[in-house]
PDB file of N, CA and C in Angstrom:
ATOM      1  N   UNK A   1       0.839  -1.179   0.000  1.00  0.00           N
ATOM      2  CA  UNK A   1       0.000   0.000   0.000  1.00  0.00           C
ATOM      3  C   UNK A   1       0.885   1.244   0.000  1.00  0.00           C
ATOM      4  N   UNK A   2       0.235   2.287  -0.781  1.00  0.00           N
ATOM      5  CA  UNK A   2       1.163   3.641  -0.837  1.00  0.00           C
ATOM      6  C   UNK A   2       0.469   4.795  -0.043  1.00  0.00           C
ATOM      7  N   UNK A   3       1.244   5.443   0.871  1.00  0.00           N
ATOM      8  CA  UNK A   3       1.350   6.312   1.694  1.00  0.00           C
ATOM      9  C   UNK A   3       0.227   7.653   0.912  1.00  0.00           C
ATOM     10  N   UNK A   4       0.988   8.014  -0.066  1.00  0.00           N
ATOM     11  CA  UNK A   4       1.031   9.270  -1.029  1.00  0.00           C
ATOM     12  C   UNK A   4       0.059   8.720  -1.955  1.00  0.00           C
ATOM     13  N   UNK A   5      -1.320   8.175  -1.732  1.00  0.00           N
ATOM     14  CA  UNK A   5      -2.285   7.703  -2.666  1.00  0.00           C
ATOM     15  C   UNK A   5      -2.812   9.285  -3.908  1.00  0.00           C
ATOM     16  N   UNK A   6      -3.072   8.872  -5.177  1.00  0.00           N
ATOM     17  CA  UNK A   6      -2.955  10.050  -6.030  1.00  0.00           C
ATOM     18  C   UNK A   6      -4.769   9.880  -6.348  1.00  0.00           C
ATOM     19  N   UNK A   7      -5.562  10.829  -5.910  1.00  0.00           N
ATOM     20  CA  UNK A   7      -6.555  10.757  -6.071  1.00  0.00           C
ATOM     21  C   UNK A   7      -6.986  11.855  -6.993  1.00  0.00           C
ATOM     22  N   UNK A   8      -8.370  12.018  -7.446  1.00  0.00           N
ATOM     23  CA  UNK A   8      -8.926  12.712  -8.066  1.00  0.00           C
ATOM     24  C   UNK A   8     -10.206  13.144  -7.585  1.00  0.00           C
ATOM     25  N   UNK A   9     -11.313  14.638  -8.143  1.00  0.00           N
ATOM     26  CA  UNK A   9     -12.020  14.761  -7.833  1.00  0.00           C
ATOM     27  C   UNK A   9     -13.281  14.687  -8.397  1.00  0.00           C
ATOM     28  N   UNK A  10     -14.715  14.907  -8.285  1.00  0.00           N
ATOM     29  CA  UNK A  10     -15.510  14.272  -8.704  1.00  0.00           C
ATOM     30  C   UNK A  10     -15.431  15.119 -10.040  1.00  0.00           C
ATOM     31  N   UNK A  11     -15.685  16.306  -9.611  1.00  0.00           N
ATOM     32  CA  UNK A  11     -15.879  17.143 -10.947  1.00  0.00           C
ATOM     33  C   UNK A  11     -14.463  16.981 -12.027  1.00  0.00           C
ATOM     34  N   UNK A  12     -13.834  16.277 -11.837  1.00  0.00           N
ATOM     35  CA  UNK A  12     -12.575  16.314 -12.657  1.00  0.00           C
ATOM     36  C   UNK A  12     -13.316  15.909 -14.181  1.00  0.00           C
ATOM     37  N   UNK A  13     -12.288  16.321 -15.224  1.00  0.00           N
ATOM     38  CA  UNK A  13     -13.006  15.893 -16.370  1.00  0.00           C
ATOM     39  C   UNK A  13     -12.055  14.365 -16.557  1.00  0.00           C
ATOM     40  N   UNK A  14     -12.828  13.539 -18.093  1.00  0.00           N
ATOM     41  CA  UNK A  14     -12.333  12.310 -17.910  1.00  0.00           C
ATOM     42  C   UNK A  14     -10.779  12.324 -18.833  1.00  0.00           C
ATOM     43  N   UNK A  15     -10.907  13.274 -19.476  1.00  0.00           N
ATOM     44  CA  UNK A  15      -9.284  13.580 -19.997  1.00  0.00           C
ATOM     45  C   UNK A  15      -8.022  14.376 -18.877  1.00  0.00           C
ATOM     46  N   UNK A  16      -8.201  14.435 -17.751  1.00  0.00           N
ATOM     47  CA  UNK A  16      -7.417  14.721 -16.493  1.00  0.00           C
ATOM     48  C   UNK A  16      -7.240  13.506 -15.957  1.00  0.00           C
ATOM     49  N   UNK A  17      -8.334  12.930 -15.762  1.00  0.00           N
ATOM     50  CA  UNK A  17      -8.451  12.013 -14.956  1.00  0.00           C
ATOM     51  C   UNK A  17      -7.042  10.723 -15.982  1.00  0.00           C
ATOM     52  N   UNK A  18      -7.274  10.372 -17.103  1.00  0.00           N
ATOM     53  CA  UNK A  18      -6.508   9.554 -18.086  1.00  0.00           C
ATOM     54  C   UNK A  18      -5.048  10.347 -18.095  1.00  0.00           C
ATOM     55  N   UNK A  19      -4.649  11.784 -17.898  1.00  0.00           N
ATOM     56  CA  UNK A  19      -3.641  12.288 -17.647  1.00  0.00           C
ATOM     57  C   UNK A  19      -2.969  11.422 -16.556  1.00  0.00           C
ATOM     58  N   UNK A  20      -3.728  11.883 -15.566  1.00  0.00           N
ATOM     59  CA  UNK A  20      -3.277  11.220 -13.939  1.00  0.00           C
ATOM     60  C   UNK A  20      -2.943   9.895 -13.918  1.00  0.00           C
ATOM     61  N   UNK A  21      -3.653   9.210 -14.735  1.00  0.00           N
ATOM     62  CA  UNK A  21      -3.483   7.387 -14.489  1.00  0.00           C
ATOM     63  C   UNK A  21      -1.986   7.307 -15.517  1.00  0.00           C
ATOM     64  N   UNK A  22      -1.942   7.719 -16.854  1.00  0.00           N
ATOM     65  CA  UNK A  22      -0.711   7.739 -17.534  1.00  0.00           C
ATOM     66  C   UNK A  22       0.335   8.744 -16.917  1.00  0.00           C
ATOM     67  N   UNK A  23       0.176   9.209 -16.007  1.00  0.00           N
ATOM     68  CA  UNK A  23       1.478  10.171 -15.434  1.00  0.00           C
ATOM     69  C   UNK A  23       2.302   9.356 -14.356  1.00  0.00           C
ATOM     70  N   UNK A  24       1.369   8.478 -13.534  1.00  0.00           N
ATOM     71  CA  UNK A  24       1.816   7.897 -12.947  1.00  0.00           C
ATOM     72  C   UNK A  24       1.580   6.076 -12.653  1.00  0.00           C
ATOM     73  N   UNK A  25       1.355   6.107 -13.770  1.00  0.00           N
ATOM     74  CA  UNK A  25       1.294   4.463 -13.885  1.00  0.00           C
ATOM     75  C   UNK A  25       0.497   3.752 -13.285  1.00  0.00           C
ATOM     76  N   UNK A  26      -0.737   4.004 -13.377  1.00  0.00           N
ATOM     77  CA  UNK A  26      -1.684   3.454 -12.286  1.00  0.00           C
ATOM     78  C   UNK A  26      -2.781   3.122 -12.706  1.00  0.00           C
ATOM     79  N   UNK A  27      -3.716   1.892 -12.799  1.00  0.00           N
ATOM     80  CA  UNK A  27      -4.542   1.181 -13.333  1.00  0.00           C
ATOM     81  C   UNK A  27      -5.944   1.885 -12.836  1.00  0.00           C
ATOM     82  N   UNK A  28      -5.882   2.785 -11.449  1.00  0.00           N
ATOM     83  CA  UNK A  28      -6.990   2.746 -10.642  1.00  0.00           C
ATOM     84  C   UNK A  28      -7.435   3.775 -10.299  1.00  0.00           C
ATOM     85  N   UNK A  29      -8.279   4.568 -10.100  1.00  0.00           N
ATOM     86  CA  UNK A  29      -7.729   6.195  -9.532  1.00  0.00           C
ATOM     87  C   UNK A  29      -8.980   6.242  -8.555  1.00  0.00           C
ATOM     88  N   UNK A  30      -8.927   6.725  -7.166  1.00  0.00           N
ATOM     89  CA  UNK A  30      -9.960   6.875  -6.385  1.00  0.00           C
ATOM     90  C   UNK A  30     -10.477   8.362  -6.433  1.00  0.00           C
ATOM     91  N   UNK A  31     -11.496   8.531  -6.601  1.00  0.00           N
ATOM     92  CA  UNK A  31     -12.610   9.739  -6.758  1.00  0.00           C
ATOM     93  C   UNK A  31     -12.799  10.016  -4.771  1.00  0.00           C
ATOM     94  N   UNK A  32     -12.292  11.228  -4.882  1.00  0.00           N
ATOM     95  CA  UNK A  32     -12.348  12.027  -3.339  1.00  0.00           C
ATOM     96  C   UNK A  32     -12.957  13.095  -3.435  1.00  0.00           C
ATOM     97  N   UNK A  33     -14.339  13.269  -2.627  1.00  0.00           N
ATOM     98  CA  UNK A  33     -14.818  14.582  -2.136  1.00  0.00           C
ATOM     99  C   UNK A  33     -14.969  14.733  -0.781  1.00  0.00           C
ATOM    100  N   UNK A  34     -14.238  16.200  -0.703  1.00  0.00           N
ATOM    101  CA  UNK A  34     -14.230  16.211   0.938  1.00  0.00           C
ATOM    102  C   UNK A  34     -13.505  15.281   1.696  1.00  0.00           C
ATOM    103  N   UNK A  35     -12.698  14.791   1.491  1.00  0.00           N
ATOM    104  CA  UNK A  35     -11.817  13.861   1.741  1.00  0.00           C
ATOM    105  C   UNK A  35     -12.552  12.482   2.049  1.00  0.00           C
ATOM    106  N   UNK A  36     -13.087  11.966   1.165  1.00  0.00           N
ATOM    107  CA  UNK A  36     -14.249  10.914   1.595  1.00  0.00           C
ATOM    108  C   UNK A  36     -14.428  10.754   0.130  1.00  0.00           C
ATOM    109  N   UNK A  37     -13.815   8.998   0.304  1.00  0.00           N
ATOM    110  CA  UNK A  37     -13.557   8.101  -0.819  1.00  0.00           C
ATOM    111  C   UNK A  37     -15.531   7.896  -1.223  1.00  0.00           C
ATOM    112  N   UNK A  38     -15.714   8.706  -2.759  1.00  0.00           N
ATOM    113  CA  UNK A  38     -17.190   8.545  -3.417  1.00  0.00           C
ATOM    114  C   UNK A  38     -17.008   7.585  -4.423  1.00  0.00           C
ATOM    115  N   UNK A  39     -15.947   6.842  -4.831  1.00  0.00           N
ATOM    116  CA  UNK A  39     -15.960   6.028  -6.229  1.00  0.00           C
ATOM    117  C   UNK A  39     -14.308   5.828  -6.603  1.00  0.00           C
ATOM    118  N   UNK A  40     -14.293   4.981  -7.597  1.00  0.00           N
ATOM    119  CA  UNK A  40     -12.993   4.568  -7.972  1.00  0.00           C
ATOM    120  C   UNK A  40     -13.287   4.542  -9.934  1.00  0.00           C
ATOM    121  N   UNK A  41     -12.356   5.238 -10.417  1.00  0.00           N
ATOM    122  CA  UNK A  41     -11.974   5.235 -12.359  1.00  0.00           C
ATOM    123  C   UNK A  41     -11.395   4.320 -12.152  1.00  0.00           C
ATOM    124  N   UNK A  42     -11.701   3.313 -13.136  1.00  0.00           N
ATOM    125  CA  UNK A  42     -10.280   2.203 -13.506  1.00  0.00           C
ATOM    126  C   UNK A  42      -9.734   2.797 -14.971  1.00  0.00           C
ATOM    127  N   UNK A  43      -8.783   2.153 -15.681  1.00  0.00           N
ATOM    128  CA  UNK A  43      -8.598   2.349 -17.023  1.00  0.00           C
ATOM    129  C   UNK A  43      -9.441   1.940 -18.069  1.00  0.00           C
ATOM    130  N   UNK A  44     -10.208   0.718 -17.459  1.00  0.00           N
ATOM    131  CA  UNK A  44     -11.370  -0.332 -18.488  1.00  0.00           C
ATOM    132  C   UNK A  44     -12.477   0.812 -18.088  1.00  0.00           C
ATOM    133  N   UNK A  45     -12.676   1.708 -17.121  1.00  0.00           N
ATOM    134  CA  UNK A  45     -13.881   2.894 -17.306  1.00  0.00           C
ATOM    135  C   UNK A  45     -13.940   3.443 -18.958  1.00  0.00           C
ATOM    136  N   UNK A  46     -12.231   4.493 -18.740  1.00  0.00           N
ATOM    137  CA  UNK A  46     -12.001   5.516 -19.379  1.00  0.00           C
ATOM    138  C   UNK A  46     -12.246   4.891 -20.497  1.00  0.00           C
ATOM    139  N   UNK A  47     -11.757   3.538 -21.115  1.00  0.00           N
ATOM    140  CA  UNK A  47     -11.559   2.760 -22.375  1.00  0.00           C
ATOM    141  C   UNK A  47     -12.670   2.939 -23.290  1.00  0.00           C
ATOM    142  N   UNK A  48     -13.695   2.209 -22.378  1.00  0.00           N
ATOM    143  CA  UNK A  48     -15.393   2.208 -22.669  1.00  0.00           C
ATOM    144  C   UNK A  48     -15.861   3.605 -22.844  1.00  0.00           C
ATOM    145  N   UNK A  49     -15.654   4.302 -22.509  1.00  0.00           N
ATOM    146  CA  UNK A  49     -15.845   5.845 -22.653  1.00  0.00           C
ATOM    147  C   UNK A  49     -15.592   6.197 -23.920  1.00  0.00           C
ATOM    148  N   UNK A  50     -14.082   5.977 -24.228  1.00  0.00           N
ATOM    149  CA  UNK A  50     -13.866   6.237 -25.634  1.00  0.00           C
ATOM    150  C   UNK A  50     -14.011   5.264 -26.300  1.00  0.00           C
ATOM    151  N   UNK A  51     -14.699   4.132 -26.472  1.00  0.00           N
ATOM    152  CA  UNK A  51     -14.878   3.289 -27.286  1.00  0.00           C
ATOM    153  C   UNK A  51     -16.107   3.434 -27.799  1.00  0.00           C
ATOM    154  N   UNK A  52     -17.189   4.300 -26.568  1.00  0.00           N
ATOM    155  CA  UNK A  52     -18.778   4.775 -27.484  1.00  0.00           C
ATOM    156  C   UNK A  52     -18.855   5.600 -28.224  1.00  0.00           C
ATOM    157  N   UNK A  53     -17.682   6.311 -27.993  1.00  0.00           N
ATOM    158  CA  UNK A  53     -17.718   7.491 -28.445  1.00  0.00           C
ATOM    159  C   UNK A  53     -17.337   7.522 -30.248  1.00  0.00           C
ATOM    160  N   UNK A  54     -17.388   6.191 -30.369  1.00  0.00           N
ATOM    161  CA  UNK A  54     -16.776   6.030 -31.742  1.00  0.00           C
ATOM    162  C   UNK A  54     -17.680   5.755 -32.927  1.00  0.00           C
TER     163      UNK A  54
END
């Protein structure tokens, strides 16, 4: 487990959010409001996202 967990926020858009996971190598990203874990992005989210979009 990592100390320095890299979270995101709800209102984030989903092209920040795909920044964050490719900046730092990370399959998973937890959604924080108010410091209170609301949800988790995986990469298979973002994927499907852009895969309707097609």
């Amino acid at each position: 487990m990592k100390r320095d967990v890299i979270t995101i926020d709800p209102q984030a858009t989903i092209p920040a959010a795909l920044r964050l996971m490719v900046k730092h190598d990370i399959g998973r990203l937890p959604v924080v409001d108010n410091g209170r874990l609301v949800g988790i992005v995986t990469r298979s989210d973002l994927m499907l996202y852009y895969y309707n979009l097609v």
